[in-house]
N, C-alpha and C. Protein backbone atom coordinates (compact mmCIF):
# COMPACT_ATOMS: atom_id res chain seq x y z
N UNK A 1 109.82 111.90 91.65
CA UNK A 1 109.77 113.17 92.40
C UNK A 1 108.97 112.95 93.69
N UNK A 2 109.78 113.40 94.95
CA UNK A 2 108.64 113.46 96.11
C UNK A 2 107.87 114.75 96.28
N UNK A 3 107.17 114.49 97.53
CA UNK A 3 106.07 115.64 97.51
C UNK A 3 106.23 115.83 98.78
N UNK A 4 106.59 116.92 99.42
CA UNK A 4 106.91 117.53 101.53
C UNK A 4 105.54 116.76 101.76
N UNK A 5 105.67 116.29 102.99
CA UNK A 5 104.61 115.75 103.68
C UNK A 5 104.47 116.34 105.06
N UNK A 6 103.56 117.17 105.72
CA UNK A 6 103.98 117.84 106.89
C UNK A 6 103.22 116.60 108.11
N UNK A 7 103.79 116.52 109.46
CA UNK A 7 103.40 115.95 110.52
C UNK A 7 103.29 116.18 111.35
N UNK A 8 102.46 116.33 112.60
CA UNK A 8 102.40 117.25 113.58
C UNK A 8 102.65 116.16 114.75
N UNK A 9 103.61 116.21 115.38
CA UNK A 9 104.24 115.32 116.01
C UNK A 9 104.68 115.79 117.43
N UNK A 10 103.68 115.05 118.51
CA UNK A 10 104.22 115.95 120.13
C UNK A 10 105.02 114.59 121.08
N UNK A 11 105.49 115.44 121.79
CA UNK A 11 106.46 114.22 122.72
C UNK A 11 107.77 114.61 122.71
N UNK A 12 108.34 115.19 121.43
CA UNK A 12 109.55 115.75 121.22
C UNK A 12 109.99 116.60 122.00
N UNK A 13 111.01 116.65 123.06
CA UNK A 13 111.54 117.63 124.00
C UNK A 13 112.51 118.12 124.16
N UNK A 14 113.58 117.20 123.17
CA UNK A 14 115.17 117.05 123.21
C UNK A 14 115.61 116.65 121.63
N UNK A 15 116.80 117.03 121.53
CA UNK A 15 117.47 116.69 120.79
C UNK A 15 117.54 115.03 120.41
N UNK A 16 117.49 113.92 121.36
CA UNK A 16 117.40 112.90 121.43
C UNK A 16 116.29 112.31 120.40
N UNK A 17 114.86 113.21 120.88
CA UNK A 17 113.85 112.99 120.31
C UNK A 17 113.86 113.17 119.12
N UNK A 18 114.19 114.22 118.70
CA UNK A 18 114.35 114.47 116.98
C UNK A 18 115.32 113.29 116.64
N UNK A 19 116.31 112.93 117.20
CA UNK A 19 116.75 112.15 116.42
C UNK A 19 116.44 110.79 116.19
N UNK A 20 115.56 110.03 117.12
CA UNK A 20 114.86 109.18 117.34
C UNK A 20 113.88 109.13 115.67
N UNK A 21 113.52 109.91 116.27
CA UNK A 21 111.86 110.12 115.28
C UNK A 21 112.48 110.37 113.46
N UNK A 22 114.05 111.53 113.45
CA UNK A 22 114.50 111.06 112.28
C UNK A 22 114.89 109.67 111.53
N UNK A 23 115.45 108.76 112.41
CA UNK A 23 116.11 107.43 112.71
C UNK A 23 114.90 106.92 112.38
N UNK A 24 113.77 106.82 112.74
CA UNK A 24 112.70 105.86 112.30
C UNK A 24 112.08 106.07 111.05
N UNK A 25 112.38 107.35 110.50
CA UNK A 25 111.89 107.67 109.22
C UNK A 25 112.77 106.97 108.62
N UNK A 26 114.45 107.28 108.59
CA UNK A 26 115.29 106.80 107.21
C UNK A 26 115.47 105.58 107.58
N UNK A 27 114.88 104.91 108.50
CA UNK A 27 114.90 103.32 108.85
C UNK A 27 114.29 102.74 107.55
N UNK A 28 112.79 103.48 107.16
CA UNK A 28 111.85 103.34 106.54
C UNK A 28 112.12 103.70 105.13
N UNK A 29 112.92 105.30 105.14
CA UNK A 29 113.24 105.11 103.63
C UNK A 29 114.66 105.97 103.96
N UNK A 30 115.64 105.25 103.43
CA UNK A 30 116.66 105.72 104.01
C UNK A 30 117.07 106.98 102.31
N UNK A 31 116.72 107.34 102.10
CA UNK A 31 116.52 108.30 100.78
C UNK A 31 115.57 109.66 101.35
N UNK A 32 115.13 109.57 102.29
CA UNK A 32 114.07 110.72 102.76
C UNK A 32 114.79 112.29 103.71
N UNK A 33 114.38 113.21 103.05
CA UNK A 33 114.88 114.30 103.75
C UNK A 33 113.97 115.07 104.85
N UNK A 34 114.37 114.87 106.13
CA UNK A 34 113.46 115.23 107.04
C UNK A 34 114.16 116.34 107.73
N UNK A 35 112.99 117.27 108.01
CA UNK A 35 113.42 118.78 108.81
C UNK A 35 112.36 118.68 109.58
N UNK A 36 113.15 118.83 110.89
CA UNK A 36 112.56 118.75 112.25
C UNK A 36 112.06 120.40 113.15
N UNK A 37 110.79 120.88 113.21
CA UNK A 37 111.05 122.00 114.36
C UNK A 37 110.50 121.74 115.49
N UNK A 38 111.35 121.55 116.53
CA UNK A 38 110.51 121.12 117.78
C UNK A 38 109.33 121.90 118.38
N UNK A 39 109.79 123.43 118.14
CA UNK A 39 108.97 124.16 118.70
C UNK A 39 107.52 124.02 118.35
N UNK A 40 107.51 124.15 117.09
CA UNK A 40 105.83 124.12 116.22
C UNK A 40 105.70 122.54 116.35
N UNK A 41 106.38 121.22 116.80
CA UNK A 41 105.94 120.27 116.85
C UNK A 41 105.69 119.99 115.44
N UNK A 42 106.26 119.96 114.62
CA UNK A 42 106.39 120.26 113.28
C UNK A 42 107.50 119.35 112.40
N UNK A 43 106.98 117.88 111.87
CA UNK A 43 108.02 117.30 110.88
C UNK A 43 107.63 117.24 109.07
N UNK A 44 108.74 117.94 108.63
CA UNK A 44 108.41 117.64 107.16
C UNK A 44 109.12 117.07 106.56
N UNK A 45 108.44 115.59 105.83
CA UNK A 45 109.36 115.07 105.31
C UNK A 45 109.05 114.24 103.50
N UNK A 46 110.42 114.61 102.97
CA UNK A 46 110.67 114.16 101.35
C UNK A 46 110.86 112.86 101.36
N UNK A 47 109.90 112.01 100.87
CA UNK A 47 109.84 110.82 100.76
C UNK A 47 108.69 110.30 99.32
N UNK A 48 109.65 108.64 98.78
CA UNK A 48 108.73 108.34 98.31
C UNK A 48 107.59 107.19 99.30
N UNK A 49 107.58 106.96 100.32
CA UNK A 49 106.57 106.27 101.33
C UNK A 49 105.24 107.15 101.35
N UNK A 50 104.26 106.11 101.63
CA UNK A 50 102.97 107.02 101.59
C UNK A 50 103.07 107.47 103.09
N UNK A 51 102.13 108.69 103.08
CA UNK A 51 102.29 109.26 104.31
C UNK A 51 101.96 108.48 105.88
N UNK A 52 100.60 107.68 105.45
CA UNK A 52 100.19 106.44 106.87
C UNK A 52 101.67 105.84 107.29
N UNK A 53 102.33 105.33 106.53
CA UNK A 53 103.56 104.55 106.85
C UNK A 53 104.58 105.31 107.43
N UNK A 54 104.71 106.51 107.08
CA UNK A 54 105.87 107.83 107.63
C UNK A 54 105.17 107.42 109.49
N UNK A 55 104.08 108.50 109.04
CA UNK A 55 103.21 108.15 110.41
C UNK A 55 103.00 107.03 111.58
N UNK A 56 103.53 105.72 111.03
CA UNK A 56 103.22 104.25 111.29
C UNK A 56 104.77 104.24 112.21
N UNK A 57 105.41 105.08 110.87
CA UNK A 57 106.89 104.36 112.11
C UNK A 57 107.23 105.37 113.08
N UNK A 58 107.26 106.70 113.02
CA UNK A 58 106.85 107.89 114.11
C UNK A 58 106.30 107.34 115.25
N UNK A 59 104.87 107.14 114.93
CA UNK A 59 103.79 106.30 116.32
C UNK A 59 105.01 104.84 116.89
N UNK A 60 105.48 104.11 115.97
CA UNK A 60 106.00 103.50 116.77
C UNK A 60 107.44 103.23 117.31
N UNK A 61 108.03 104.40 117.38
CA UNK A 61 109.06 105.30 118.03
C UNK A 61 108.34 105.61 119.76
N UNK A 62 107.48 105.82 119.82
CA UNK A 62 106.80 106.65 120.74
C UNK A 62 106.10 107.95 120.98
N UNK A 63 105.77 108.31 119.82
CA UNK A 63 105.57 109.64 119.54
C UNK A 63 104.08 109.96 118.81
N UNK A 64 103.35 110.89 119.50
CA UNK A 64 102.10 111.00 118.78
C UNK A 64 102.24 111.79 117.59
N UNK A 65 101.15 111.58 116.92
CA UNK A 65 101.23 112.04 115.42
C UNK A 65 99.73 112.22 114.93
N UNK A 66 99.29 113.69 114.72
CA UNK A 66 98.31 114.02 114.56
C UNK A 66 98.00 114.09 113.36
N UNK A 67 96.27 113.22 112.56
CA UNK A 67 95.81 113.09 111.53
C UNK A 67 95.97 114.10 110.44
């Protein structure tokens, strides 16, 4: 069973971006359900990865990601 993991994630401006930043998650676990809101800067995502690593591949997309 996973557990929502929320991420507060800025840089996102476009459609592009969300999909970027989705793309690097299911890179990571391609089993993970991620819902994107750009507005609130806001990613939550169903995964079994620990959360540093969600975070790990986000940051290295280009995208900040707050603790």
């Amino acid at each position: 069973m996973t557990t929502p993991q929320q991420f507060t994630v800025t840089g996102m401006t476009c459609g592009h971006c969300e999909m970027a930043v989705k793309r690097a998650i299911k890179a990571l676990d391609p089993q993970a359900e991620v819902k994107i809101d750009r507005a609130e800067n806001r990613v939550e995502v169903q995964s079994t990865q620990p959360h540093d690593a969600i975070a790990a591949a986000i940051r290295e997309e280009g995208y900040a990601v707050a603790a």
